[in-house]
C-alpha atoms as a PDB file:
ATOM      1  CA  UNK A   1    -186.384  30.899 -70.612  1.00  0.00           C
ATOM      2  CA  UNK A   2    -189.757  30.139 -72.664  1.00  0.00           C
ATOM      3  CA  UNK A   3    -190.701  26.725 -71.795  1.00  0.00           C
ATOM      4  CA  UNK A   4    -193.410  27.159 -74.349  1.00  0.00           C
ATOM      5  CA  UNK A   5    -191.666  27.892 -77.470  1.00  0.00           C
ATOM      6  CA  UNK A   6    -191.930  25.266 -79.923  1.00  0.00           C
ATOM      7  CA  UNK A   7    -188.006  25.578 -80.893  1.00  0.00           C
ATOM      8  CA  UNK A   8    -186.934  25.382 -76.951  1.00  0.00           C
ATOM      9  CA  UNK A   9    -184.196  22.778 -76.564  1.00  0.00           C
ATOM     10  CA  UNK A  10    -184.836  20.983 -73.401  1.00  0.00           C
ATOM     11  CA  UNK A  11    -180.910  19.602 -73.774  1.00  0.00           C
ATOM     12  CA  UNK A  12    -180.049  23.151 -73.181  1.00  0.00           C
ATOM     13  CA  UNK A  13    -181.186  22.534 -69.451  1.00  0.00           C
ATOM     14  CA  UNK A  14    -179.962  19.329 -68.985  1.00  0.00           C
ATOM     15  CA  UNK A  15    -176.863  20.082 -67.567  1.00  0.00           C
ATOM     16  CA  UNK A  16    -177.984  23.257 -65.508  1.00  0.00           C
ATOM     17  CA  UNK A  17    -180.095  20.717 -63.832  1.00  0.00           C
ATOM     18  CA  UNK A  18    -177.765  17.945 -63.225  1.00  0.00           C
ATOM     19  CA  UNK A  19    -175.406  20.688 -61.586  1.00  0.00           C
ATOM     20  CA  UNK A  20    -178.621  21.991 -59.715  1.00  0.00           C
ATOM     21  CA  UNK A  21    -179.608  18.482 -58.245  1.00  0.00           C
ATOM     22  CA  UNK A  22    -175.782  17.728 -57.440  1.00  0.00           C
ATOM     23  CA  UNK A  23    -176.140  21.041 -55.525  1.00  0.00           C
ATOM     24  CA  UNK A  24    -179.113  20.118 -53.762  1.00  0.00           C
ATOM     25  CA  UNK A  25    -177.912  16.654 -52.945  1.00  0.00           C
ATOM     26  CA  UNK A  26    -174.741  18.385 -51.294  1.00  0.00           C
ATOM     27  CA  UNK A  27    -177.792  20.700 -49.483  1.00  0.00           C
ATOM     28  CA  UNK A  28    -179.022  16.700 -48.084  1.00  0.00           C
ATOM     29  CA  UNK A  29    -175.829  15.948 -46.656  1.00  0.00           C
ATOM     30  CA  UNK A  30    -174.504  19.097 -45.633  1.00  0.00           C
ATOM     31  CA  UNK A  31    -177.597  19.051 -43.119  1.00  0.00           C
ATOM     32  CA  UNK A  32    -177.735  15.297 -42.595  1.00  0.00           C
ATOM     33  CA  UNK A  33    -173.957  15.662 -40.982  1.00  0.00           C
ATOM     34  CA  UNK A  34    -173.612  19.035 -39.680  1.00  0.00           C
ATOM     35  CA  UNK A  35    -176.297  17.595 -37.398  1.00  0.00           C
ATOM     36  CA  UNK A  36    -174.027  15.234 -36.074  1.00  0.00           C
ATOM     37  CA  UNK A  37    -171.222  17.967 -35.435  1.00  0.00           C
ATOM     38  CA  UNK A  38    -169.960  16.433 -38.676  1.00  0.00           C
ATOM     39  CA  UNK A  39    -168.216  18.918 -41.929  1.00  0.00           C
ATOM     40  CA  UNK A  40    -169.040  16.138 -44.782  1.00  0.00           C
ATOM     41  CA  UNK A  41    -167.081  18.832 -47.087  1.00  0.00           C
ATOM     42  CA  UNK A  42    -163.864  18.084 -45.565  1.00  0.00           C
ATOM     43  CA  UNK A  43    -164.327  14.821 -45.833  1.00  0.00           C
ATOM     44  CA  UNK A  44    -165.446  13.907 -49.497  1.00  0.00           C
ATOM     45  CA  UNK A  45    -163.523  14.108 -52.920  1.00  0.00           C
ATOM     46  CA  UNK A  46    -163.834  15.778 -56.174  1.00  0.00           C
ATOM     47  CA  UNK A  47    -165.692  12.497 -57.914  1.00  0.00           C
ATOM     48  CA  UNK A  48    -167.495  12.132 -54.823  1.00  0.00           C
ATOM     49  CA  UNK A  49    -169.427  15.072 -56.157  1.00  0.00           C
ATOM     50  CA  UNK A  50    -170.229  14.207 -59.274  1.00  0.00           C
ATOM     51  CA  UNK A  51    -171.879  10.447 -57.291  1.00  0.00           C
ATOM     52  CA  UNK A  52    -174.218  13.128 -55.258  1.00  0.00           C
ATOM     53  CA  UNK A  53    -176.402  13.626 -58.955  1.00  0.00           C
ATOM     54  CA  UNK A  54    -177.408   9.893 -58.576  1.00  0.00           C
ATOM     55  CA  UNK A  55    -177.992   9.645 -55.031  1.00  0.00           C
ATOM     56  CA  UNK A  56    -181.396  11.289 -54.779  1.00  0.00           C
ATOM     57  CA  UNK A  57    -182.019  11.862 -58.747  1.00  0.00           C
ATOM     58  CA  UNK A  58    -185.441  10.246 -58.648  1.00  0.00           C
ATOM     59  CA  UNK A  59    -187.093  11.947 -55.632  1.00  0.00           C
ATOM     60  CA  UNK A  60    -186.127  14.990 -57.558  1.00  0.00           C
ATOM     61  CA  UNK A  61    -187.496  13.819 -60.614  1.00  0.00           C
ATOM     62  CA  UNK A  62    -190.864  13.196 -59.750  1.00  0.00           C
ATOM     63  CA  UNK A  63    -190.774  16.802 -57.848  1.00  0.00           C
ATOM     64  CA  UNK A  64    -189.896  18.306 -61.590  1.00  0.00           C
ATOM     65  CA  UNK A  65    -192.575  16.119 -63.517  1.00  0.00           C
ATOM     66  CA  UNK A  66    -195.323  16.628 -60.578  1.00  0.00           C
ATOM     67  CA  UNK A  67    -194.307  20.525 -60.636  1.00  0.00           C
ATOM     68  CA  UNK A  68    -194.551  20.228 -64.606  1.00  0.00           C
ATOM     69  CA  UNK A  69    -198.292  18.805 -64.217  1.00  0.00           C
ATOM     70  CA  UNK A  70    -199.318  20.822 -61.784  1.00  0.00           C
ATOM     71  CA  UNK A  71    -198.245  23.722 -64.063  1.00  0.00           C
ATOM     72  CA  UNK A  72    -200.043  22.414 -66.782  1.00  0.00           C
ATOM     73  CA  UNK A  73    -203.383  21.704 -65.029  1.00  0.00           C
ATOM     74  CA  UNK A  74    -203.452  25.513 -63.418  1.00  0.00           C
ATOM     75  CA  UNK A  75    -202.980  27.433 -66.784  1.00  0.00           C
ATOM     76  CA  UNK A  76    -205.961  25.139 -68.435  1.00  0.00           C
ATOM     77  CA  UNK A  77    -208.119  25.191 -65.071  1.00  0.00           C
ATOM     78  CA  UNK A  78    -211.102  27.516 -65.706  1.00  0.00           C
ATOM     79  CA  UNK A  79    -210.236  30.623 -63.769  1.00  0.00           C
ATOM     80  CA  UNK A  80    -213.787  31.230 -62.699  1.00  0.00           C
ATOM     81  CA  UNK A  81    -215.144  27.996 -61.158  1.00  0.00           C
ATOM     82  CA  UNK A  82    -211.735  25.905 -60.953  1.00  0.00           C
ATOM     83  CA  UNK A  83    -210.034  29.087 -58.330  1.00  0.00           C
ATOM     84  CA  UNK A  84    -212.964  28.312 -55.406  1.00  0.00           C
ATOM     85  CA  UNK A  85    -212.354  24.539 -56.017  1.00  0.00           C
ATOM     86  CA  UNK A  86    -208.567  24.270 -56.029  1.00  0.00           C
ATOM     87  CA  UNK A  87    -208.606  26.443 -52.867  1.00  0.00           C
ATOM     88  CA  UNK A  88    -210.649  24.274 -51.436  1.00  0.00           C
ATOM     89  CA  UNK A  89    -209.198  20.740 -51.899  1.00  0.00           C
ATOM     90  CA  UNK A  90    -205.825  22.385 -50.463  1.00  0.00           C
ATOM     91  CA  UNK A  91    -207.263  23.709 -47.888  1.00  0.00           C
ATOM     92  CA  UNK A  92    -209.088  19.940 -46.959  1.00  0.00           C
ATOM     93  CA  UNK A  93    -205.018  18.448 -47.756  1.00  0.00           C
ATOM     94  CA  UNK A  94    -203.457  21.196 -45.408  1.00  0.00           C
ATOM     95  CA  UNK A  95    -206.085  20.637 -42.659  1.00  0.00           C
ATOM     96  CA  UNK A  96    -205.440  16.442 -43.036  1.00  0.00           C
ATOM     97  CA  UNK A  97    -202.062  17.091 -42.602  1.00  0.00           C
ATOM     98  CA  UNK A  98    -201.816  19.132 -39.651  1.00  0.00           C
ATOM     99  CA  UNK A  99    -204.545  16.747 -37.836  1.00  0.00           C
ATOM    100  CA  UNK A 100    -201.730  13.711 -38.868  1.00  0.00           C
ATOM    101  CA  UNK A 101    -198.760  16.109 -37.300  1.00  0.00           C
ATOM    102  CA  UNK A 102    -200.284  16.699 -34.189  1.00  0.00           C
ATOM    103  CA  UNK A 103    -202.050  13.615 -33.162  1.00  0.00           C
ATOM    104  CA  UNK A 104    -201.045  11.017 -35.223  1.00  0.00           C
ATOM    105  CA  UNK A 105    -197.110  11.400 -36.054  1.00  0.00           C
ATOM    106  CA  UNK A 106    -195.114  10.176 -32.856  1.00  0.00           C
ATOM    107  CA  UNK A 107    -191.874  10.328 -34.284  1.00  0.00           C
ATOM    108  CA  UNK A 108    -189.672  13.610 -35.247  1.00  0.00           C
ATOM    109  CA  UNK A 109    -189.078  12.334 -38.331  1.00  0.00           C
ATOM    110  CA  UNK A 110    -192.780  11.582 -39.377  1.00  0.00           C
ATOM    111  CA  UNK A 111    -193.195  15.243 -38.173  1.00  0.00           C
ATOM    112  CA  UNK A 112    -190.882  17.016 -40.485  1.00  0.00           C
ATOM    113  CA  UNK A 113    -192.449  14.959 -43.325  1.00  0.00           C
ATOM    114  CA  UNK A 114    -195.653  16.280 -42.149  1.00  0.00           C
ATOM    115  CA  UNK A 115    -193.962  20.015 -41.808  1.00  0.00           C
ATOM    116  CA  UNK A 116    -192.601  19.854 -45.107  1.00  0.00           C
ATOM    117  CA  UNK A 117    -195.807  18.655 -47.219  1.00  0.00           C
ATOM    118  CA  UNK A 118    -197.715  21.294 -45.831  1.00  0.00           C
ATOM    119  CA  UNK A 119    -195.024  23.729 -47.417  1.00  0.00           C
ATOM    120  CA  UNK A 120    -195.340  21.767 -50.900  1.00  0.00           C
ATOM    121  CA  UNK A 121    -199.278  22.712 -50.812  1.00  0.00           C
ATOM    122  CA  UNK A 122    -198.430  26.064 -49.806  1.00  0.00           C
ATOM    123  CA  UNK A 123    -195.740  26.492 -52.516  1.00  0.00           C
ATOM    124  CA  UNK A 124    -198.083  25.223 -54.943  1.00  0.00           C
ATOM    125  CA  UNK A 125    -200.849  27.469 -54.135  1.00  0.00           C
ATOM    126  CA  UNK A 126    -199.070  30.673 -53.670  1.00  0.00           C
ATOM    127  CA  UNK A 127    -198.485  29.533 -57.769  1.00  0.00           C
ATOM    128  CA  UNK A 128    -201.358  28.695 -58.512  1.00  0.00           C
ATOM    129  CA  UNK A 129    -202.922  31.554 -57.352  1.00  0.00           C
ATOM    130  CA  UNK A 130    -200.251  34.200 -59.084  1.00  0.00           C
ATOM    131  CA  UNK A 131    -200.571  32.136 -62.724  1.00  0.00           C
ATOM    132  CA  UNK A 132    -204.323  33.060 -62.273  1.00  0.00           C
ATOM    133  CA  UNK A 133    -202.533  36.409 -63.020  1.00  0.00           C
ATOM    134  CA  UNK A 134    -200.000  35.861 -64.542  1.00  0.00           C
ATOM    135  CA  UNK A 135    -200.166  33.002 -67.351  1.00  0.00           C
ATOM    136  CA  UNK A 136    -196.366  32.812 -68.196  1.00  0.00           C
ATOM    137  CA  UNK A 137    -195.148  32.640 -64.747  1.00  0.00           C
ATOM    138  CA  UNK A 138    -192.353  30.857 -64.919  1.00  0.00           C
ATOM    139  CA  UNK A 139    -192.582  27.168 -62.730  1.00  0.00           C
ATOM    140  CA  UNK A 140    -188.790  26.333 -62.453  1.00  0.00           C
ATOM    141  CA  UNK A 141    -188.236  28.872 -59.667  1.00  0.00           C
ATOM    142  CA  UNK A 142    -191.035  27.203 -57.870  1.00  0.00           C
ATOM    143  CA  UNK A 143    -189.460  23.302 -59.265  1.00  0.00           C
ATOM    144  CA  UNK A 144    -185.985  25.465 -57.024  1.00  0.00           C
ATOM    145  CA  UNK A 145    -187.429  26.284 -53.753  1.00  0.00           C
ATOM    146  CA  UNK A 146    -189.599  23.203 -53.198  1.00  0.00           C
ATOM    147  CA  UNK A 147    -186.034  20.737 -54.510  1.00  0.00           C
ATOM    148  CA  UNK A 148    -183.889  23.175 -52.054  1.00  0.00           C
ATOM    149  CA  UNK A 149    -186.869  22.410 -49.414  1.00  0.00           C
ATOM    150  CA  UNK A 150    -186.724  19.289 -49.780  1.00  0.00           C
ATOM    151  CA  UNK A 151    -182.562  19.007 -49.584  1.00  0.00           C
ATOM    152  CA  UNK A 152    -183.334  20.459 -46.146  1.00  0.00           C
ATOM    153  CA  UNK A 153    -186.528  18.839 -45.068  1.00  0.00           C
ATOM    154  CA  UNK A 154    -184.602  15.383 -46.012  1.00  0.00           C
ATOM    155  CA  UNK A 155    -181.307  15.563 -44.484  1.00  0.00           C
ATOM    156  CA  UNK A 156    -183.191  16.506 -40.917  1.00  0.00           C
ATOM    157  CA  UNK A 157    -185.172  13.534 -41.661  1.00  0.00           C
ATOM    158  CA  UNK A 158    -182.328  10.929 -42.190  1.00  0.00           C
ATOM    159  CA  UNK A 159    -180.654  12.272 -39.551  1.00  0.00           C
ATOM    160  CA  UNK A 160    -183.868  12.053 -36.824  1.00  0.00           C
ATOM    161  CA  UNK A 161    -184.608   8.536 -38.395  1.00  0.00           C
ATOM    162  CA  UNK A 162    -180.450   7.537 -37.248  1.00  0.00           C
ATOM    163  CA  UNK A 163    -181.477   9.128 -33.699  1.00  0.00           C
ATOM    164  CA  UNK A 164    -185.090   7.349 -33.422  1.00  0.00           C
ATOM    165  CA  UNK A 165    -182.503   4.130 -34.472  1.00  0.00           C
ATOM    166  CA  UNK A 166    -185.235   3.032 -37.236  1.00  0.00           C
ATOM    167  CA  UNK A 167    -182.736   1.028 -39.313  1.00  0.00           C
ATOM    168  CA  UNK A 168    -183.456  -2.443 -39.535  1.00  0.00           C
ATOM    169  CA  UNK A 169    -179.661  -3.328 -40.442  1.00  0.00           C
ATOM    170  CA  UNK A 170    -175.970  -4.033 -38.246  1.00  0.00           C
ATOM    171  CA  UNK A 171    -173.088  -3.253 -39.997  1.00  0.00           C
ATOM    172  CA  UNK A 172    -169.851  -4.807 -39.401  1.00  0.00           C
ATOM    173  CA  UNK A 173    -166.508  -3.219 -40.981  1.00  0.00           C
ATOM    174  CA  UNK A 174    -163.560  -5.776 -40.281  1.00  0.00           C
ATOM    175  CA  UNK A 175    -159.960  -3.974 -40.429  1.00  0.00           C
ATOM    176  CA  UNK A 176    -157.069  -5.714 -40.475  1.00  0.00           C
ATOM    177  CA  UNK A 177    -156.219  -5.221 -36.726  1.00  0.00           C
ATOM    178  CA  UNK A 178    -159.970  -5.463 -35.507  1.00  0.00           C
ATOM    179  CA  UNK A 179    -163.553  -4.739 -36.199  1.00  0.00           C
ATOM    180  CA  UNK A 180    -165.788  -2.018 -35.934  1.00  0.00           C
ATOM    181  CA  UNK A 181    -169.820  -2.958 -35.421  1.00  0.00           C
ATOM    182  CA  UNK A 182    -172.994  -0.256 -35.434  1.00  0.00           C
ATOM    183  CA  UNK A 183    -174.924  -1.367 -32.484  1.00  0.00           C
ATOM    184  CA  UNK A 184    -177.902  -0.444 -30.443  1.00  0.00           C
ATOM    185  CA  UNK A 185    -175.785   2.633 -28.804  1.00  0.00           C
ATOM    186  CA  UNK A 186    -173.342   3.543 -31.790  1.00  0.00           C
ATOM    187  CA  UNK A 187    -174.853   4.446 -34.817  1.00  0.00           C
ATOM    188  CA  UNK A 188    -173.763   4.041 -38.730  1.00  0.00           C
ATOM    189  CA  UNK A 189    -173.846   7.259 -40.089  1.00  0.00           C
ATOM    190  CA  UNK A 190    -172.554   6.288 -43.907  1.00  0.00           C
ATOM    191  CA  UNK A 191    -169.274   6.743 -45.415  1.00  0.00           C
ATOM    192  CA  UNK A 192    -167.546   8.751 -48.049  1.00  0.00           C
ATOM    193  CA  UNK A 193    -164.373   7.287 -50.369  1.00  0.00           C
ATOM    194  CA  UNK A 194    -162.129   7.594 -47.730  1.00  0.00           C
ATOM    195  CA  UNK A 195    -163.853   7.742 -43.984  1.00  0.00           C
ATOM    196  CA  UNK A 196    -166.652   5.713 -42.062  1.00  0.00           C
ATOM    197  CA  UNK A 197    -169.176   7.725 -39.775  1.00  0.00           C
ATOM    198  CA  UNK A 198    -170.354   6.692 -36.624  1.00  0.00           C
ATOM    199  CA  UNK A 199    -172.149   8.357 -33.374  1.00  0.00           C
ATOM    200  CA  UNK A 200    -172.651   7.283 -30.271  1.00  0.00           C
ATOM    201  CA  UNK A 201    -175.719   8.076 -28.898  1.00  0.00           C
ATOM    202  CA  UNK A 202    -174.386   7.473 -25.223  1.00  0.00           C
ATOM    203  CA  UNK A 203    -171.851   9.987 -25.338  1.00  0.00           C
ATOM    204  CA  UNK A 204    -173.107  12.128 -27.984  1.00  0.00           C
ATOM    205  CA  UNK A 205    -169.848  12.225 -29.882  1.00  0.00           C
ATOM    206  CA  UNK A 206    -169.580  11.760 -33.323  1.00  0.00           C
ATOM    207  CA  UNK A 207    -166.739   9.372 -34.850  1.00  0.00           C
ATOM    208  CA  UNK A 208    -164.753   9.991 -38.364  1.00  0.00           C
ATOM    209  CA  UNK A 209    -162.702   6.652 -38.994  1.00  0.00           C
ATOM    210  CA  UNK A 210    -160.479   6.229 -42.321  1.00  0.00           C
ATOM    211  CA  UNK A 211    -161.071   3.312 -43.785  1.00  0.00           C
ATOM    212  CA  UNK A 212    -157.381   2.424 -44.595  1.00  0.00           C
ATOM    213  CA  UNK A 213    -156.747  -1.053 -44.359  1.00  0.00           C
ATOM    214  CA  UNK A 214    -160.303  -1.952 -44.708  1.00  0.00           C
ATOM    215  CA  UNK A 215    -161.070  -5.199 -45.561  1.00  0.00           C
ATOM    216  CA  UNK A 216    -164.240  -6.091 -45.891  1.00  0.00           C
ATOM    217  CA  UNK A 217    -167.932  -5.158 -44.583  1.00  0.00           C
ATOM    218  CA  UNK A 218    -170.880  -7.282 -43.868  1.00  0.00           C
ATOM    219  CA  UNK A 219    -174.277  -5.500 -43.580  1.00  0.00           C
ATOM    220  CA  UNK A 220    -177.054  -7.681 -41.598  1.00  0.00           C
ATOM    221  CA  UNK A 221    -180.495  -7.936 -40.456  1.00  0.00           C
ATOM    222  CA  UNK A 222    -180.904  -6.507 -36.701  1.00  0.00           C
ATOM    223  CA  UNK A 223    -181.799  -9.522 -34.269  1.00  0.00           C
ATOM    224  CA  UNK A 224    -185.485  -8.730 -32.614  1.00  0.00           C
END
């Protein structure tokens, strides 16, 4: 796949990509639930699916256009004094991150982010340093590991920020027989078509509730 021919269709792609981010939003959830004991595949529908392309489409659109950039700026860099200097200003970001993961991140989720940027420069430099050789290296299986990554990196996140109880919001889901709150102990995980998630953090179960009969929900600002 020449990404520099003149003729290329990008439409071609278009599709392989919205299946590929589909894919790696599954990736997000898959790891976002299983941590909570929870098989989301059991528990979402065929259109459900296709929904998972929008959910995260824009975090993996600026991973596509920054990998695109990137690209571009290492095969026009001067090879002679632009290797020494690229090296370098990674090398300063890598350092500044690991001083921010170990003494100024408190939280796990803060941590991963820190864990997971420090692969990003990696990635990128391990590239950057083989296009020196190789000019027509091809970025999009670089664009795959660092979205697949990221699928990864982010689900852990989500799912340490639900632990660390960062959200700011209650939600109440009222049934027709009674009502079912997120509180300071049990936790709202989301919800697919059919099911609500919850876990308690008390008793370190995980709940799967359908949502038949549901008749309304009201989400509100935590009291301080």
């Amino acid at each position: 796949m020449d990404l520099k021919n003149e003729n290329f269709d990008f439409t071609k792609i278009i599709p392989i990509g919205a299946v590929f981010i589909t894919l790696c939003s599954s990736i997000h959830y898959i790891f976002y639930y299983n941590f909570f004991n929870i098989r989301i595949i059991n528990y979402l529908t065929i259109t459900e699916y296709a929904s998972l392309f929008l959910e995260h489409i824009l975090a993996y659109l600026i991973i596509i256009f920054g990998g695109f950039i990137f690209s571009f700026l290492s095969n026009n860099w001067p090879k002679k004094s632009g290797k020494g200097s690229v090296i370098f200003g990674m090398s300063i970001v890598i350092i500044y991150t690991l001083v921010r993961l170990f003494f100024f991140s408190e939280k796990i989720n803060e941590r991963i982010n820190e864990v997971t940027f420090i692969i990003f420069y990696i990635i990128f430099l391990v590239f950057y340093l083989r296009r020196l050789k190789n000019k027509n290296l091809n970025v999009l299986v670089y664009l795959a590991i660092i979205s697949i990554v990221y699928s990864v990196s982010s689900g852990f996140v989500s799912a340490y920020k639900v632990i660390e109880n960062e959200s700011k919001l209650k939600y109440e889901f009222k049934f027709e027989e009674n009502t079912i709150s997120s509180s300071e102990k049990k936790y709202y995980l989301g919800r697919s078509e059919n099911y609500l998630f919850f876990y308690n953090n008390t008793s370190k179960v995980s709940e799967v509730i359908k949502t038949n009969n549901l008749k309304s929900i009201n989400i509100l600002e935590k009291n301080n």
